[in-house]
C-alpha atoms as a PDB file:
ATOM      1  CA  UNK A   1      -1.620  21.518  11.134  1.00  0.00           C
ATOM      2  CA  UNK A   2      -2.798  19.394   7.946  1.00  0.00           C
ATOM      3  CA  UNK A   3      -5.248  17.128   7.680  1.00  0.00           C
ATOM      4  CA  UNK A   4      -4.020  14.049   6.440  1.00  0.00           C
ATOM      5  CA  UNK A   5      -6.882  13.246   3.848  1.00  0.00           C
ATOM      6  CA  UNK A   6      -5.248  13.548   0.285  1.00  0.00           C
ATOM      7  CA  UNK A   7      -1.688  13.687  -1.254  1.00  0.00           C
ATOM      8  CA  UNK A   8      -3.239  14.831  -4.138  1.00  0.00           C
ATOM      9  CA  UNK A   9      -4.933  17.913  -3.356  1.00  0.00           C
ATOM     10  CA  UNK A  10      -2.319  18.826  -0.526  1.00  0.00           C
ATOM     11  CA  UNK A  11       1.110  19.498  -1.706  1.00  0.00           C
ATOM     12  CA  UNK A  12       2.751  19.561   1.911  1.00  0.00           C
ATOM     13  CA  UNK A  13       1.405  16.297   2.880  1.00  0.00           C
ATOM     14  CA  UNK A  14       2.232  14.609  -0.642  1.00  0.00           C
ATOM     15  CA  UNK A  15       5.871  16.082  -0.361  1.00  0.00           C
ATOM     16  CA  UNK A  16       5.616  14.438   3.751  1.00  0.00           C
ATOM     17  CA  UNK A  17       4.450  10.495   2.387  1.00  0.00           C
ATOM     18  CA  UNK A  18       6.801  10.645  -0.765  1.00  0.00           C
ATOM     19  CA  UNK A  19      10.003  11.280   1.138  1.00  0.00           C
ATOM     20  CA  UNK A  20       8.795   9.122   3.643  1.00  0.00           C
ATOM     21  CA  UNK A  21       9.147  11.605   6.481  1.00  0.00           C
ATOM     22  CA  UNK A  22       5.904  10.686   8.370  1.00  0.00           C
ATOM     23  CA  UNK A  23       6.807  11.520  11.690  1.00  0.00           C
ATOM     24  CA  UNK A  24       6.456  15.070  10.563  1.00  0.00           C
ATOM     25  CA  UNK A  25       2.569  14.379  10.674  1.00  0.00           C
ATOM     26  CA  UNK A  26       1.297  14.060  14.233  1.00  0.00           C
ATOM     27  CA  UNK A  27      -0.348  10.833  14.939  1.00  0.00           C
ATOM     28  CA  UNK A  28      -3.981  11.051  16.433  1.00  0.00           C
ATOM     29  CA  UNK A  29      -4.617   9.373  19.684  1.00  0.00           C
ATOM     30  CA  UNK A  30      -5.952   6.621  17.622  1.00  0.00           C
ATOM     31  CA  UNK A  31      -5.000   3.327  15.618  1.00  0.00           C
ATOM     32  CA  UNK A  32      -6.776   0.950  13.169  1.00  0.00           C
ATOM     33  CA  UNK A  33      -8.420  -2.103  14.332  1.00  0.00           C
ATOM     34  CA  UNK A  34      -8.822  -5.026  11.360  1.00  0.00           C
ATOM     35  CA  UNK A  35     -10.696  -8.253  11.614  1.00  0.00           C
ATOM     36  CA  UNK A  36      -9.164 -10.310   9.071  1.00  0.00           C
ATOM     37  CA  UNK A  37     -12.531 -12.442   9.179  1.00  0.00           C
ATOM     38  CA  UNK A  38     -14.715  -9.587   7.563  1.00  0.00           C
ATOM     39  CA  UNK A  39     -12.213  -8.548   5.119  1.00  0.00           C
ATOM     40  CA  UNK A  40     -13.061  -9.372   1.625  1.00  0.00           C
ATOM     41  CA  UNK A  41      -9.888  -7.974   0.039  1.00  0.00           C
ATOM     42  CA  UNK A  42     -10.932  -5.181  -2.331  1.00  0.00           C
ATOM     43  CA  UNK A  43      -8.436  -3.410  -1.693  1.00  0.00           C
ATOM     44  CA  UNK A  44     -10.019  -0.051  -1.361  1.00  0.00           C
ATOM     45  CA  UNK A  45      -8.468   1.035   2.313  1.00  0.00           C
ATOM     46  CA  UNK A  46      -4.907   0.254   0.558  1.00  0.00           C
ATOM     47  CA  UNK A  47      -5.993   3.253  -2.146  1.00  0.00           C
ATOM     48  CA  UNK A  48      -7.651   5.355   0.295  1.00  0.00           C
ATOM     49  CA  UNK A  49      -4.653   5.071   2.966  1.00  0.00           C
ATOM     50  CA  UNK A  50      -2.097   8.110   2.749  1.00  0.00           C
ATOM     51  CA  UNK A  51      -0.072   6.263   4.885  1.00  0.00           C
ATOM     52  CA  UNK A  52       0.681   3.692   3.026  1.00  0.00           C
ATOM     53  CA  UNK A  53      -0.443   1.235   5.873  1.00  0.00           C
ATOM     54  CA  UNK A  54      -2.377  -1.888   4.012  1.00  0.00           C
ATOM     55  CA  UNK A  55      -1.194  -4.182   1.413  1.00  0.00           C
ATOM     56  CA  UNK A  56      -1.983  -6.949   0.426  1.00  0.00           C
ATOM     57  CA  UNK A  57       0.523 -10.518  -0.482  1.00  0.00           C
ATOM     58  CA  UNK A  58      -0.314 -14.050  -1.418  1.00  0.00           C
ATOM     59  CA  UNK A  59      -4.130 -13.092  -1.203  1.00  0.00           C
ATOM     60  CA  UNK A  60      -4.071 -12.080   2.410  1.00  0.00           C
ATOM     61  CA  UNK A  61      -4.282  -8.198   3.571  1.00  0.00           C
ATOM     62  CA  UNK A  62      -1.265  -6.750   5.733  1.00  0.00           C
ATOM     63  CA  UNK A  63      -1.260  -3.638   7.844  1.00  0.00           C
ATOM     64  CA  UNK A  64       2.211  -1.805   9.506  1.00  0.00           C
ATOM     65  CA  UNK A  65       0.614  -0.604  12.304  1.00  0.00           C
ATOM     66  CA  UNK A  66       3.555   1.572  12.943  1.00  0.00           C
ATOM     67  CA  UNK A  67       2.924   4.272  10.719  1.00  0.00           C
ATOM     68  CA  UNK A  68      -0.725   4.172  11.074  1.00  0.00           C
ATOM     69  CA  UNK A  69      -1.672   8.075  12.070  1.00  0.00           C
ATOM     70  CA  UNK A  70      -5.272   6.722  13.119  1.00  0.00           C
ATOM     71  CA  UNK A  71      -6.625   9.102  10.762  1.00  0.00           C
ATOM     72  CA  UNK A  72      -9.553   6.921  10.055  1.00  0.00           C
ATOM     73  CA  UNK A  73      -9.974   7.402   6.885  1.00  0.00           C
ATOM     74  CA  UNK A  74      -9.715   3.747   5.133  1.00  0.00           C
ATOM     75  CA  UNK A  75     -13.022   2.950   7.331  1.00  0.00           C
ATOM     76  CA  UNK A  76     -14.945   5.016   5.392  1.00  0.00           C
ATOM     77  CA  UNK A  77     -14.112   2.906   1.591  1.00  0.00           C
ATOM     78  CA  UNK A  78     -14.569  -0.158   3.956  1.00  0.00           C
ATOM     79  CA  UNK A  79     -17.601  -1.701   3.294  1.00  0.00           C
ATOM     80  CA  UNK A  80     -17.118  -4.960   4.746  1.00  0.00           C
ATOM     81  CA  UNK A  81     -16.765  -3.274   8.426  1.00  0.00           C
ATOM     82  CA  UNK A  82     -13.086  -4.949   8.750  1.00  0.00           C
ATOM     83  CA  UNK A  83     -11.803  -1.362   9.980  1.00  0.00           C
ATOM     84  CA  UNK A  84     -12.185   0.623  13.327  1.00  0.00           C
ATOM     85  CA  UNK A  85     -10.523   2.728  15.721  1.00  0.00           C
ATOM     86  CA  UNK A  86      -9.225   2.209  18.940  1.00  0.00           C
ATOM     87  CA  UNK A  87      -7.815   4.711  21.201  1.00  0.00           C
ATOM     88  CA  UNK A  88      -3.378   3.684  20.987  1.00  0.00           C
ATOM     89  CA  UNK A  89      -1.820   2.137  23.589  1.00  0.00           C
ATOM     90  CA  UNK A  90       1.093   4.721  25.173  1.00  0.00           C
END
């Protein structure tokens, strides 16, 4: 098991998210929630996400829930309170 917290400090997870083979890393039984209304677009979940789930295009903030791993981790650089975890749908 990994952890899912850094591509820089773990080599098997950075060697995972740069040959885009994700579905080696088990998703958790939960997914990101956003409220687009308390969003201020910093940007700081899309550097904090190992996923590579946020970006952002023509000044708005996009998420591909599909390879979210719910590992929480972008609601902790989220100081607006736009991010939170709910348990995925089966």
């Amino acid at each position: 098991m990994i952890c899912s917290c850094c591509t820089c400090c773990c080599s098997t997870l950075n060697k995972i998210v740069t040959s885009r083979k994700m579905d080696l890393v088990k998703k958790s039984p939960f997914i990101i929630t956003f409220n687009k209304a308390f969003c201020s677009l910093c940007g700081e979940c899309i550097q904090r996400c190992q996923f590579k789930v946020f970006s952002l295009l023509n000044n708005e903030m996009n998420l591909d829930y599909s390879i979210c791993h719910g590992c929480g981790l972008c609601i902790g650089v989220c100081e607006s309170e736009a991010l939170t975890l709910s348990k995925r749908e089966v």
